[in-house]
PDB file of N, CA and C in Angstrom:
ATOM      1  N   UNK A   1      -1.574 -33.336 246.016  1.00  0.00           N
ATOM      2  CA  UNK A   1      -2.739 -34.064 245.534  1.00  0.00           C
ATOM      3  C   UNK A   1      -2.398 -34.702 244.188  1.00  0.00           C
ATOM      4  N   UNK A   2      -2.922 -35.936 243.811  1.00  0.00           N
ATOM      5  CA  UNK A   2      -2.262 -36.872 242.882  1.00  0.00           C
ATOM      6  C   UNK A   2      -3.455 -36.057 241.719  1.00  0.00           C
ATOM      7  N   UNK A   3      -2.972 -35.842 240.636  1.00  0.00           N
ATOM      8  CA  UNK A   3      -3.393 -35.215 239.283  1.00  0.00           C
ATOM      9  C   UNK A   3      -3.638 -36.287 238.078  1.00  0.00           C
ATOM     10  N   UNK A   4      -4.624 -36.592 237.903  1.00  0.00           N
ATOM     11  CA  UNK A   4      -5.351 -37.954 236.744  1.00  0.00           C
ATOM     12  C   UNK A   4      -5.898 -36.938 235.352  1.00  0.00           C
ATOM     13  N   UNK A   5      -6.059 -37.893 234.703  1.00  0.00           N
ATOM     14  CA  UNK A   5      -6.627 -37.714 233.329  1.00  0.00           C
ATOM     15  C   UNK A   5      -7.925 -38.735 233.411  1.00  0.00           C
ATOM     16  N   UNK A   6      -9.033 -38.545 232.595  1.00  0.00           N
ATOM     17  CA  UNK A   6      -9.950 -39.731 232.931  1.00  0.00           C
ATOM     18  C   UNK A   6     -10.231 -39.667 231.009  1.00  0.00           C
ATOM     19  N   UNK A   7     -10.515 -40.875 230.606  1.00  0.00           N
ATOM     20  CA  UNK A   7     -11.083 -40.696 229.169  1.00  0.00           C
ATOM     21  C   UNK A   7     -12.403 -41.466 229.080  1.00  0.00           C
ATOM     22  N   UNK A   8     -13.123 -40.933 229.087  1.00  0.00           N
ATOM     23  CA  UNK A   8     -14.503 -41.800 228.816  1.00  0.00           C
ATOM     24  C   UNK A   8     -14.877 -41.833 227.568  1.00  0.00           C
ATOM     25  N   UNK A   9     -15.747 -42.383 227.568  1.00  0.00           N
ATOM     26  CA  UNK A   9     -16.089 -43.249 225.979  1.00  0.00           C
ATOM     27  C   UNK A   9     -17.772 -42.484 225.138  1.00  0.00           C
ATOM     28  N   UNK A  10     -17.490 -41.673 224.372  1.00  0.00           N
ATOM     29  CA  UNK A  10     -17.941 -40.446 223.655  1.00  0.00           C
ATOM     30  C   UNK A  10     -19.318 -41.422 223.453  1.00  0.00           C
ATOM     31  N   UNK A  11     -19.441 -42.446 223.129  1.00  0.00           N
ATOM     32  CA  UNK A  11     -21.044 -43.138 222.633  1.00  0.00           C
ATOM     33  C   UNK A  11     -21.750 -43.232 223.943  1.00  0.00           C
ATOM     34  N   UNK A  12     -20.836 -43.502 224.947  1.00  0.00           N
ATOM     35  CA  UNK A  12     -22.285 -43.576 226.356  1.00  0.00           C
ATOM     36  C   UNK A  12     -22.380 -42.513 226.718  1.00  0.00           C
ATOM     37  N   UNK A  13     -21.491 -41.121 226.829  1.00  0.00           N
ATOM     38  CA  UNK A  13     -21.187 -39.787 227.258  1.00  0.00           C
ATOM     39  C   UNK A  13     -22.765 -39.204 226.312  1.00  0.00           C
ATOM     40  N   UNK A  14     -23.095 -39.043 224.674  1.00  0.00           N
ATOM     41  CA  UNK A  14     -23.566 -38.383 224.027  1.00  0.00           C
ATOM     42  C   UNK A  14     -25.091 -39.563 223.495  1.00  0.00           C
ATOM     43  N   UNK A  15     -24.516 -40.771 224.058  1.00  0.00           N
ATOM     44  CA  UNK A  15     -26.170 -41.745 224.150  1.00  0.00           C
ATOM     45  C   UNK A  15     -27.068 -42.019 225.177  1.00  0.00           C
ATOM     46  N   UNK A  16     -26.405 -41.860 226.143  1.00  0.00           N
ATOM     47  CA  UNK A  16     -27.308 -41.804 227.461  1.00  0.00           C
ATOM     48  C   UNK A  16     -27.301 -43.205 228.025  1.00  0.00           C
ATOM     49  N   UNK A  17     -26.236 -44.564 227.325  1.00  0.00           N
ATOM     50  CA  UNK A  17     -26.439 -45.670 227.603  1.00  0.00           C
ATOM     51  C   UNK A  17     -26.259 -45.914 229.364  1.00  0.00           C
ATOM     52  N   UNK A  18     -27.095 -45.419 229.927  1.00  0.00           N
ATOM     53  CA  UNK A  18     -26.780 -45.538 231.370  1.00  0.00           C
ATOM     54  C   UNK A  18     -25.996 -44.754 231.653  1.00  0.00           C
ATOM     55  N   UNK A  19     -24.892 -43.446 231.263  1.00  0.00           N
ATOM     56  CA  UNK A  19     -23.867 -43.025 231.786  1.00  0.00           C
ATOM     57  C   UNK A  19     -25.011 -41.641 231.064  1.00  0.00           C
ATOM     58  N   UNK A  20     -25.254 -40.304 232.129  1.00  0.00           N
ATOM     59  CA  UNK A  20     -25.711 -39.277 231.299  1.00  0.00           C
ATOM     60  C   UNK A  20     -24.808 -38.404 231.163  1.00  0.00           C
ATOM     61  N   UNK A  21     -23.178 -38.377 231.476  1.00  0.00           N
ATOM     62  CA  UNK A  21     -22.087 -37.977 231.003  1.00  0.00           C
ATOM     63  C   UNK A  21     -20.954 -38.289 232.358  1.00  0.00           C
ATOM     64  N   UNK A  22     -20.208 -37.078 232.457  1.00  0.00           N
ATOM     65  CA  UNK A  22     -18.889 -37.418 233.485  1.00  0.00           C
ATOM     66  C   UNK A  22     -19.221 -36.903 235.042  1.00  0.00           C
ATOM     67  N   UNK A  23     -20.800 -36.848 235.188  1.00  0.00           N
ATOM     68  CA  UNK A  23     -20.997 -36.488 236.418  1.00  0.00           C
ATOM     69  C   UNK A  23     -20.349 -37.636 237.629  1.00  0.00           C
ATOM     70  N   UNK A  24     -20.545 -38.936 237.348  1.00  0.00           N
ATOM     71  CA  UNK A  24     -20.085 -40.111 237.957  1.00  0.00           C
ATOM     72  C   UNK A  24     -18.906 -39.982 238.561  1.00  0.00           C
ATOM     73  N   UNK A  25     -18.198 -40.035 237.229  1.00  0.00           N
ATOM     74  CA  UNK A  25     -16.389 -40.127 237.059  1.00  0.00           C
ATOM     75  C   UNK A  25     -15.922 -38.793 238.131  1.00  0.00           C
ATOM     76  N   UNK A  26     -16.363 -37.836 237.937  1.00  0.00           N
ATOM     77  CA  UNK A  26     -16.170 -36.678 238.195  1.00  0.00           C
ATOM     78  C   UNK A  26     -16.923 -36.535 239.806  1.00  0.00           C
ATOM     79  N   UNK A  27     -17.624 -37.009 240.457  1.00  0.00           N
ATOM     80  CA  UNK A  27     -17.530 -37.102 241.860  1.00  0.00           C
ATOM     81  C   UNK A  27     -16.969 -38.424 242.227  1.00  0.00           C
ATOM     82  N   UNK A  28     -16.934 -39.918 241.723  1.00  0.00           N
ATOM     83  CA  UNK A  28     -15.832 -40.236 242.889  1.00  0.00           C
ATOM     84  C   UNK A  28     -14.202 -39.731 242.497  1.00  0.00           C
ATOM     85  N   UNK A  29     -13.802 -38.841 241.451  1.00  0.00           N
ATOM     86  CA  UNK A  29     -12.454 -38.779 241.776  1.00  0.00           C
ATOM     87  C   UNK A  29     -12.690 -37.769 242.855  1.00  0.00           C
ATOM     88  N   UNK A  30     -13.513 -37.229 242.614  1.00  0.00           N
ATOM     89  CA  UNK A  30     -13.776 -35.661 243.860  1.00  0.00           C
ATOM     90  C   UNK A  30     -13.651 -36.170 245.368  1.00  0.00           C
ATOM     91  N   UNK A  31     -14.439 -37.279 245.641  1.00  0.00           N
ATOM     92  CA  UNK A  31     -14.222 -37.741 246.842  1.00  0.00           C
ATOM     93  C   UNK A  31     -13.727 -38.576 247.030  1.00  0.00           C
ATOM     94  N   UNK A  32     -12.923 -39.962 246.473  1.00  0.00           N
ATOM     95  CA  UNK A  32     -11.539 -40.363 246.376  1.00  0.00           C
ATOM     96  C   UNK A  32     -12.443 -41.669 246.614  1.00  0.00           C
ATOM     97  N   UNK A  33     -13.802 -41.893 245.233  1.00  0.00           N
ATOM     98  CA  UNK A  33     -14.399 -43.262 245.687  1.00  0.00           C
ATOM     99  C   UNK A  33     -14.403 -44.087 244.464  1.00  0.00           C
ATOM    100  N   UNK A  34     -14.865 -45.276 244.693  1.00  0.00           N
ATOM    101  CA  UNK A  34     -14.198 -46.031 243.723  1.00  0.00           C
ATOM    102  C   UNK A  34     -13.287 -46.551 243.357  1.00  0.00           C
ATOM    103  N   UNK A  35     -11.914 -46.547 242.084  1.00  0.00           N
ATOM    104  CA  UNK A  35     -10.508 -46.995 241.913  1.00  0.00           C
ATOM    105  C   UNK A  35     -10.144 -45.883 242.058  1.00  0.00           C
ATOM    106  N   UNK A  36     -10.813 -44.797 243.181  1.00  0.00           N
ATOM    107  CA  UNK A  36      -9.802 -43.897 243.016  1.00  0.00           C
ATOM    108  C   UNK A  36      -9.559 -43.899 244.544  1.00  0.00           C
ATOM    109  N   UNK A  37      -8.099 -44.217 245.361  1.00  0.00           N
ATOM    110  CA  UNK A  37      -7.966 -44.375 246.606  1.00  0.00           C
ATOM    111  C   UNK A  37      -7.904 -42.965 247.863  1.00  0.00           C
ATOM    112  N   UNK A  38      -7.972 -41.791 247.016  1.00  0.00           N
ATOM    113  CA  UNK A  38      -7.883 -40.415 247.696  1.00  0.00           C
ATOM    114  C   UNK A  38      -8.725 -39.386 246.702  1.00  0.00           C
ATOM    115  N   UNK A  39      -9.289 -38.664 247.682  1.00  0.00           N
ATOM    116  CA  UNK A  39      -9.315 -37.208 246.573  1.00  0.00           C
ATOM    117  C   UNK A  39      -8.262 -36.960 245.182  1.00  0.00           C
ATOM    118  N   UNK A  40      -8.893 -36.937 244.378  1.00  0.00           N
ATOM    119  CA  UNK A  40      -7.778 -36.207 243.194  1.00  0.00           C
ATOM    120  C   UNK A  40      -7.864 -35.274 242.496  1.00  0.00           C
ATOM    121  N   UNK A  41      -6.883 -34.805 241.873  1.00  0.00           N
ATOM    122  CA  UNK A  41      -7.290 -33.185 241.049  1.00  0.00           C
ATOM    123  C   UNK A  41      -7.297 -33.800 239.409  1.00  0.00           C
ATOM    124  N   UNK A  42      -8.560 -33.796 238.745  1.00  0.00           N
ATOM    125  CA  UNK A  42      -8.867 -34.218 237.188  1.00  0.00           C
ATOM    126  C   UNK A  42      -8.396 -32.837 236.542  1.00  0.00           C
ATOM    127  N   UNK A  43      -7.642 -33.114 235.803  1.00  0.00           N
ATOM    128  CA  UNK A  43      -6.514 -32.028 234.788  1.00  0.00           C
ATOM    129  C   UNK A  43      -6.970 -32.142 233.664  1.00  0.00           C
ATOM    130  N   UNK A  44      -8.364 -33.484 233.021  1.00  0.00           N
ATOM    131  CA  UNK A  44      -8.516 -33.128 232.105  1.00  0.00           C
ATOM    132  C   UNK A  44      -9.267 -34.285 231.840  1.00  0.00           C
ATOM    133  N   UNK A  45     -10.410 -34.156 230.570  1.00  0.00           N
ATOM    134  CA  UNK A  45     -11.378 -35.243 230.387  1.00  0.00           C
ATOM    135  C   UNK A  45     -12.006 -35.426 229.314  1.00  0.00           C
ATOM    136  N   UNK A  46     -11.655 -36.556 228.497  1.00  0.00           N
ATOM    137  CA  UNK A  46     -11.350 -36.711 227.471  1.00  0.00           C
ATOM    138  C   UNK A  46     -11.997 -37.792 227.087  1.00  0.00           C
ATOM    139  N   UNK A  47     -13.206 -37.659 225.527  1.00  0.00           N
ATOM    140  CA  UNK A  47     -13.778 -38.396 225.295  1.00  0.00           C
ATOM    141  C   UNK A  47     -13.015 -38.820 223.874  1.00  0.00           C
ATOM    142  N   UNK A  48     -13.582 -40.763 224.665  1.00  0.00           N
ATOM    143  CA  UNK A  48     -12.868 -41.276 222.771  1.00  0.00           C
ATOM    144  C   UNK A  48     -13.981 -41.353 221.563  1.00  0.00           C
ATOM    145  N   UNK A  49     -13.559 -41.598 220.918  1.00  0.00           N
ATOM    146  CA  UNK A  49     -14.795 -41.236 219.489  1.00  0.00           C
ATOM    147  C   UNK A  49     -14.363 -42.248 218.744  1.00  0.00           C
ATOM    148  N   UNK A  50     -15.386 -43.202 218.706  1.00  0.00           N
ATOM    149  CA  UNK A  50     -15.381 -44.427 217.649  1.00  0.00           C
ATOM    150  C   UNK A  50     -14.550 -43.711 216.442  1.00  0.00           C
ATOM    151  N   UNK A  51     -14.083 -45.016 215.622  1.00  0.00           N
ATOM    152  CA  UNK A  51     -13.706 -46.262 216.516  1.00  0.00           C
ATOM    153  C   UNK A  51     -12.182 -46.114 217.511  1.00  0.00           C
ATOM    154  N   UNK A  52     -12.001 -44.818 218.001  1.00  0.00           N
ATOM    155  CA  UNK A  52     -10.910 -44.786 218.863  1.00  0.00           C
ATOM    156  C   UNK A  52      -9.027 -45.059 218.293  1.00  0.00           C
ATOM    157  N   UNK A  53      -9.433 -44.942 217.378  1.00  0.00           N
ATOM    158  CA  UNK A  53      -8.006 -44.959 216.831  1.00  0.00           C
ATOM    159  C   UNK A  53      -7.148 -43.753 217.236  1.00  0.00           C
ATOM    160  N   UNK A  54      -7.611 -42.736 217.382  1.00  0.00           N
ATOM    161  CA  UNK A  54      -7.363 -40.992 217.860  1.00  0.00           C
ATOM    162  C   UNK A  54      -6.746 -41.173 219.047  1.00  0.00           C
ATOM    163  N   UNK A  55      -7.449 -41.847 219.445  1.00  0.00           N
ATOM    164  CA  UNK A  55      -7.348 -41.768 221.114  1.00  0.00           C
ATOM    165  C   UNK A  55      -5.576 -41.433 221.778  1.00  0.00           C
ATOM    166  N   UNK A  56      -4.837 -42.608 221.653  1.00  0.00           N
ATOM    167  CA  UNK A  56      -3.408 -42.110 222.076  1.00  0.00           C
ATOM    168  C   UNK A  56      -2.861 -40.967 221.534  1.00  0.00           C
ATOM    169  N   UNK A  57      -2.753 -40.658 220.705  1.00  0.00           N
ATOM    170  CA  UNK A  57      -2.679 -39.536 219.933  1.00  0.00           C
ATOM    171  C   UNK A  57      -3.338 -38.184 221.018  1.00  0.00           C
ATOM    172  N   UNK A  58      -4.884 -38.501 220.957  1.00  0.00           N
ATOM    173  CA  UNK A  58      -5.479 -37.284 221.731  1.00  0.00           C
ATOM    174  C   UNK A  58      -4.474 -37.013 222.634  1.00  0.00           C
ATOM    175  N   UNK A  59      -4.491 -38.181 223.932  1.00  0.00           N
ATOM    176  CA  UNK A  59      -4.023 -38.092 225.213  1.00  0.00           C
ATOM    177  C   UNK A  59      -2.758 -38.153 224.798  1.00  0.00           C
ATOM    178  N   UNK A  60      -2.044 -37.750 224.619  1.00  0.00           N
ATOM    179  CA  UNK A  60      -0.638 -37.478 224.208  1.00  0.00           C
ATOM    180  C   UNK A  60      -0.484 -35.971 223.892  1.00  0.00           C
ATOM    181  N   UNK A  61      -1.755 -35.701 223.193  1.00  0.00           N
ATOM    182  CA  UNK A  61      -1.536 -33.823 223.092  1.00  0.00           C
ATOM    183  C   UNK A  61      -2.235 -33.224 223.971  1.00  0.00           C
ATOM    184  N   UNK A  62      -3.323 -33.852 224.683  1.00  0.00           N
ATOM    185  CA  UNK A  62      -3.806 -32.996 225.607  1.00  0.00           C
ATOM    186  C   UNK A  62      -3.004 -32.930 227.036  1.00  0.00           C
ATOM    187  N   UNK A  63      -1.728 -33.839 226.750  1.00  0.00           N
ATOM    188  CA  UNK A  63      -1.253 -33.629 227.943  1.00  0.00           C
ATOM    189  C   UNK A  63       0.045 -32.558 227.523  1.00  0.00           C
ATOM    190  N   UNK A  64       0.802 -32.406 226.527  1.00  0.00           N
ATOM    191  CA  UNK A  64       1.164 -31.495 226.158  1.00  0.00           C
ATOM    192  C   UNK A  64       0.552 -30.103 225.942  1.00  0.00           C
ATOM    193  N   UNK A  65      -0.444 -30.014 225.627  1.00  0.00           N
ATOM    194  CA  UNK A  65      -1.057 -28.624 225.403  1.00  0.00           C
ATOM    195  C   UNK A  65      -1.520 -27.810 226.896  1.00  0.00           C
ATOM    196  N   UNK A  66      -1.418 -29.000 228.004  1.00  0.00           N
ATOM    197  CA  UNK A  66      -1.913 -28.591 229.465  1.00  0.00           C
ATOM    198  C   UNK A  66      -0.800 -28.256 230.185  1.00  0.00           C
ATOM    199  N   UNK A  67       0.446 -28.828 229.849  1.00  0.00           N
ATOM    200  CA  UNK A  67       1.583 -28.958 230.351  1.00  0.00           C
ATOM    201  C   UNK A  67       1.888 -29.404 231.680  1.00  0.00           C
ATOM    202  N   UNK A  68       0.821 -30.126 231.682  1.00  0.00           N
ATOM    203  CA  UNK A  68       1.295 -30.512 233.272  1.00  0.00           C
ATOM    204  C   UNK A  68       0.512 -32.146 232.575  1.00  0.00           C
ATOM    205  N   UNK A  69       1.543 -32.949 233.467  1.00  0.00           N
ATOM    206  CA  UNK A  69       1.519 -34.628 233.288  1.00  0.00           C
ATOM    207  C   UNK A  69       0.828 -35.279 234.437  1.00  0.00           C
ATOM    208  N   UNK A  70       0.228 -36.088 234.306  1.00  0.00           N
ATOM    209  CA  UNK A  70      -0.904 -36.556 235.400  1.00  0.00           C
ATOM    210  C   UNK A  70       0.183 -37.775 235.762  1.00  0.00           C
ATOM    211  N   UNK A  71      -0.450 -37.784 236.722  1.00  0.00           N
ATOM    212  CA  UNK A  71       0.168 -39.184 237.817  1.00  0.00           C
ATOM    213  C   UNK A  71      -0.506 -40.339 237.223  1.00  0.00           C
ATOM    214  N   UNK A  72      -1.907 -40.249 236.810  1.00  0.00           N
ATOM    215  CA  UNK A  72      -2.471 -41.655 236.183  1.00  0.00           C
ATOM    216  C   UNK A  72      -3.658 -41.025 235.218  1.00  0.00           C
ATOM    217  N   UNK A  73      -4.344 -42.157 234.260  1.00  0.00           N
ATOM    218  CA  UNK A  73      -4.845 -41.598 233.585  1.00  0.00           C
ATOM    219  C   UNK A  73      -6.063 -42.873 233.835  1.00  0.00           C
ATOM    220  N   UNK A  74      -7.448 -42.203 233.982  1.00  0.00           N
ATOM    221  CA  UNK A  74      -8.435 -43.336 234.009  1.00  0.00           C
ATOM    222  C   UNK A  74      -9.218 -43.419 232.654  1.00  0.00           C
ATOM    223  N   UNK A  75      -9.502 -44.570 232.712  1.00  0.00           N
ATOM    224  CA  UNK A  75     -10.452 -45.358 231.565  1.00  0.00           C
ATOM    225  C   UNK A  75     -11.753 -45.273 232.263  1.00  0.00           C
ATOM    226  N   UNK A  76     -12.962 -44.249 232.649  1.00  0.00           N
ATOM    227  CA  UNK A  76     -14.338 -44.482 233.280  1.00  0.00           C
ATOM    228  C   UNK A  76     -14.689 -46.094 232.819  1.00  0.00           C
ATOM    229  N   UNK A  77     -15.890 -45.976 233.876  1.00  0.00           N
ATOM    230  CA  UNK A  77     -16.451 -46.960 234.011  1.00  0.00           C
ATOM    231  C   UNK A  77     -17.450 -47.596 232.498  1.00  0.00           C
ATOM    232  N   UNK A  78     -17.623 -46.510 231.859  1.00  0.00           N
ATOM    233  CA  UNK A  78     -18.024 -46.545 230.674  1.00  0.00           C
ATOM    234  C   UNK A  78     -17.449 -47.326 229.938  1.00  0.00           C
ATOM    235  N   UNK A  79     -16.362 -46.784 229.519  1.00  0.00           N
ATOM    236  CA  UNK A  79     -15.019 -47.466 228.823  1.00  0.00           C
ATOM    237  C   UNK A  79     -14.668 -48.932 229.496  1.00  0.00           C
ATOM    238  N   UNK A  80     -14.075 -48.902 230.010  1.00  0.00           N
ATOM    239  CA  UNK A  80     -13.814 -50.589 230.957  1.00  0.00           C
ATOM    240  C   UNK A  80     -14.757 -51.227 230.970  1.00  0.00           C
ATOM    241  N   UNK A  81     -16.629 -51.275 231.488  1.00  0.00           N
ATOM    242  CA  UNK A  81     -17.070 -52.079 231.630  1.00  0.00           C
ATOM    243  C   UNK A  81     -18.177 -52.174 231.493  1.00  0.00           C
ATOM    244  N   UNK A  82     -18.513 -50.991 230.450  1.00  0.00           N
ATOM    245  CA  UNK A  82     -19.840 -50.993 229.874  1.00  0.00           C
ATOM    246  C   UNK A  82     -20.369 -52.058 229.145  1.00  0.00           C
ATOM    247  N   UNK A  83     -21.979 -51.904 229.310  1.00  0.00           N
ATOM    248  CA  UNK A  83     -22.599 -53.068 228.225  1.00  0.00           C
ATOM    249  C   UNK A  83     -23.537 -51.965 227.651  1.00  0.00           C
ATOM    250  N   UNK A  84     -23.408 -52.418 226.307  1.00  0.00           N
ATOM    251  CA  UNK A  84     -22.791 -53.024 225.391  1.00  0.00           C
ATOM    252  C   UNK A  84     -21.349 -52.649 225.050  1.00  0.00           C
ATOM    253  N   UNK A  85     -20.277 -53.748 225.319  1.00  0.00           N
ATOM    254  CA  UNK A  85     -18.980 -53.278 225.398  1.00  0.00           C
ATOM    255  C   UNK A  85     -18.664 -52.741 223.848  1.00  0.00           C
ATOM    256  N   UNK A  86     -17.571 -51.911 223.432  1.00  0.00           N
ATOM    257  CA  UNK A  86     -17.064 -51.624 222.775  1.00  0.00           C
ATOM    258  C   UNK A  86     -16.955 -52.528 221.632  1.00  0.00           C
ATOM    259  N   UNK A  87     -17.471 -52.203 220.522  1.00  0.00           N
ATOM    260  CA  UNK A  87     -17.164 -53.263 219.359  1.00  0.00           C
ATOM    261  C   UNK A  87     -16.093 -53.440 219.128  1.00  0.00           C
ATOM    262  N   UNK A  88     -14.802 -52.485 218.960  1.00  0.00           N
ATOM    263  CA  UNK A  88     -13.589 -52.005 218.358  1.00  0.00           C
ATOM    264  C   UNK A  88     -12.403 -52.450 218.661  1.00  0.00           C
ATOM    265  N   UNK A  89     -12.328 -52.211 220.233  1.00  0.00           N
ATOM    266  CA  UNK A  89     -11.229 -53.165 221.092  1.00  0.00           C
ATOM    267  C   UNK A  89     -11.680 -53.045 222.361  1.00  0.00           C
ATOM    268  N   UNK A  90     -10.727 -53.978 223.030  1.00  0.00           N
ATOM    269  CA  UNK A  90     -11.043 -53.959 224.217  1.00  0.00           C
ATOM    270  C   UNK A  90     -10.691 -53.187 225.383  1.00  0.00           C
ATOM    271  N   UNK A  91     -11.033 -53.047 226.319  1.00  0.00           N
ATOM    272  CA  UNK A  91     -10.072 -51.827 227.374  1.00  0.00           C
ATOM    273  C   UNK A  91      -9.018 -52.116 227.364  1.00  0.00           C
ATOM    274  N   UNK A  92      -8.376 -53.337 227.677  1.00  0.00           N
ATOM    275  CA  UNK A  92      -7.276 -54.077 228.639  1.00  0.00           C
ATOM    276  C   UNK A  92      -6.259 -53.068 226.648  1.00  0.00           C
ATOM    277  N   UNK A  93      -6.833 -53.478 225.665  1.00  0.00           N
ATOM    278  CA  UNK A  93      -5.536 -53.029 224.597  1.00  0.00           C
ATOM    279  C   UNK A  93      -5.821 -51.481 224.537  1.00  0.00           C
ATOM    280  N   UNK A  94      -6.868 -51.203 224.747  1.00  0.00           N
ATOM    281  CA  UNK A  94      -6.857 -49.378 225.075  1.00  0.00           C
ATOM    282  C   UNK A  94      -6.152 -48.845 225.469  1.00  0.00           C
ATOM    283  N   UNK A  95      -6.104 -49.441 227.350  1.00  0.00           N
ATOM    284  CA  UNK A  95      -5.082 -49.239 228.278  1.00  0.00           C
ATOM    285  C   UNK A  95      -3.591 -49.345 227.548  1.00  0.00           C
ATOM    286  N   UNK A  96      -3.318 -50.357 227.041  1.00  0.00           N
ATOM    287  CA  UNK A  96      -2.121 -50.633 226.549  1.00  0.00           C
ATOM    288  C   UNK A  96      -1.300 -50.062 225.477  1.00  0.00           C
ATOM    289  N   UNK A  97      -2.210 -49.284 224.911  1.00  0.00           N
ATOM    290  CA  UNK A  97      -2.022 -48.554 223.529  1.00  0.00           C
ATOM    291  C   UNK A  97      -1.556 -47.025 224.384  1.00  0.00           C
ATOM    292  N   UNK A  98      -2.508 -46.523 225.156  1.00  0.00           N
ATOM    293  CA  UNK A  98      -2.361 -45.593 225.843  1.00  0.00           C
ATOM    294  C   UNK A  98      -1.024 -45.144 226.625  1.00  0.00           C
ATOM    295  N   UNK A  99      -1.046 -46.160 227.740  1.00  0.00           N
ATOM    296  CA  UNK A  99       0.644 -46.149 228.218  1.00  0.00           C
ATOM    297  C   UNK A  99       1.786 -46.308 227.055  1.00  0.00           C
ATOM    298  N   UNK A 100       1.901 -47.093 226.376  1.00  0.00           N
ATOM    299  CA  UNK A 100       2.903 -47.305 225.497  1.00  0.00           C
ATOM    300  C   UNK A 100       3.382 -45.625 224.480  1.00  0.00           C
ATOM    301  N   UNK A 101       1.695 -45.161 224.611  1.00  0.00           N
ATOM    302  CA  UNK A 101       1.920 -43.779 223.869  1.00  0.00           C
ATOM    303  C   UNK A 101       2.950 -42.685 225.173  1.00  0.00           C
ATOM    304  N   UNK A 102       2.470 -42.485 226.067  1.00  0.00           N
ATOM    305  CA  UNK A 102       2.563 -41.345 226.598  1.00  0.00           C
ATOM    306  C   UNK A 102       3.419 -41.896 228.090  1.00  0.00           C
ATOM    307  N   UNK A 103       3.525 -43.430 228.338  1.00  0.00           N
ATOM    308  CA  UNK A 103       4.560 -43.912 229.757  1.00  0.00           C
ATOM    309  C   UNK A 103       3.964 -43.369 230.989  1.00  0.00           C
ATOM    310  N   UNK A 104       2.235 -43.281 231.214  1.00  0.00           N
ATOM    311  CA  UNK A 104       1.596 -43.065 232.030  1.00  0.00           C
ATOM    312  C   UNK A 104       0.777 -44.392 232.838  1.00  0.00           C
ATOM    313  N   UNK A 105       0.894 -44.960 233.884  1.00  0.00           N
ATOM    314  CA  UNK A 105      -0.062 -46.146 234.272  1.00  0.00           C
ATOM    315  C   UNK A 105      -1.688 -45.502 233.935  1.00  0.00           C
ATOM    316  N   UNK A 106      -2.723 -46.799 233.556  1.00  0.00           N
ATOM    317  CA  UNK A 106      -3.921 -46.449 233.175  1.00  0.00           C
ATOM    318  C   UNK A 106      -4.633 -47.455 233.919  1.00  0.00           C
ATOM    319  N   UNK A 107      -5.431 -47.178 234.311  1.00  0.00           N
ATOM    320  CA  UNK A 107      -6.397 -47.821 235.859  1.00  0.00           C
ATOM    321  C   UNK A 107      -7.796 -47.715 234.843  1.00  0.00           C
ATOM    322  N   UNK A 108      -8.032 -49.254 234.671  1.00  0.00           N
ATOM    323  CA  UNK A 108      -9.583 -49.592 234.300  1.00  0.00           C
ATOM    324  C   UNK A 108     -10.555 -48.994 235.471  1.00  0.00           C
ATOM    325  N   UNK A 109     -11.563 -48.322 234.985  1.00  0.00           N
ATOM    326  CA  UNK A 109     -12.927 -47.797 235.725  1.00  0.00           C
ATOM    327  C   UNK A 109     -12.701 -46.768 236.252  1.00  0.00           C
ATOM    328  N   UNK A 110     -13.652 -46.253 237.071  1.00  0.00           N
ATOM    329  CA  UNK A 110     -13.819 -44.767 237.700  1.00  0.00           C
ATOM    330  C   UNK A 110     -14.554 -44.790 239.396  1.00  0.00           C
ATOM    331  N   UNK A 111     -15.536 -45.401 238.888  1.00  0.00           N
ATOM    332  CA  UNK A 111     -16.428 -45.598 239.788  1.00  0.00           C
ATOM    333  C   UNK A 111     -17.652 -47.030 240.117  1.00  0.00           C
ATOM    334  N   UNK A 112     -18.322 -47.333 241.315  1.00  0.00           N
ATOM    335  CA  UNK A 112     -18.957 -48.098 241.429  1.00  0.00           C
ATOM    336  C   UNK A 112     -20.798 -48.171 241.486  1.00  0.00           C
ATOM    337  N   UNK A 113     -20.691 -46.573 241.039  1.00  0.00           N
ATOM    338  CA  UNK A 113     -22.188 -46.429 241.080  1.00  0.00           C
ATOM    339  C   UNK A 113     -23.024 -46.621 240.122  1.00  0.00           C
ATOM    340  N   UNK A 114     -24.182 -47.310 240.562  1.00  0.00           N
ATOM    341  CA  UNK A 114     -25.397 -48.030 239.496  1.00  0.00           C
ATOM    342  C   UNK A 114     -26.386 -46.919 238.955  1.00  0.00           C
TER     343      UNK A 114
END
């Protein structure tokens, strides 16, 4: 079974902006819906915290401190394509900051539910 990381975005997780936390994220990886193409096993879930500078850093130790390395790491739907988007940066350099840290592919979104 393919093993992900998901990081969602700590202001819609703890504001309620439409997301009332990782229940979403956390059933379609369960049932393999959404960008996620199979069942998967979530190893770990990880919120970013304005303004996200932490972030690679985090996911870089939480994958060391777990010791086991995920096959991919998701950006929820929060993160990728929430409104009101992110003041700070954008996903697409999130994503990019992310892999460059840790040499993991990072898949914008989670899920498709309203």
């Amino acid at each position: 079974m393919k093993k992900v990381m998901i990081v969602g975005c700590g202001a819609y997780m703890e504001s309620g902006y439409g997301c009332p936390g990782e229940w979403r994220c956390l059933k379609a990886a369960a049932l393999g819906e959404g960008t996620f193409t199979e069942p998967v096993q979530v190893l770990a879930m990880l919120k970013c915290v304005c303004p996200g500078r932490s972030l690679p850093s985090n996911v870089g130790m939480a994958i060391k401190l777990s010791e086991i390395k995920p096959d991919a790491i998701y950006m929820s739907t929060c993160m990728a394509k929430g409104k009101p988007e992110c003041p700070y940066r954008k996903p697409e350099e999130v994503s990019q900051l992310i892999e460059a840290k840790v040499g993991i592919p990072v898949i914008l979104g989670t899920h498709e539910y309203t």
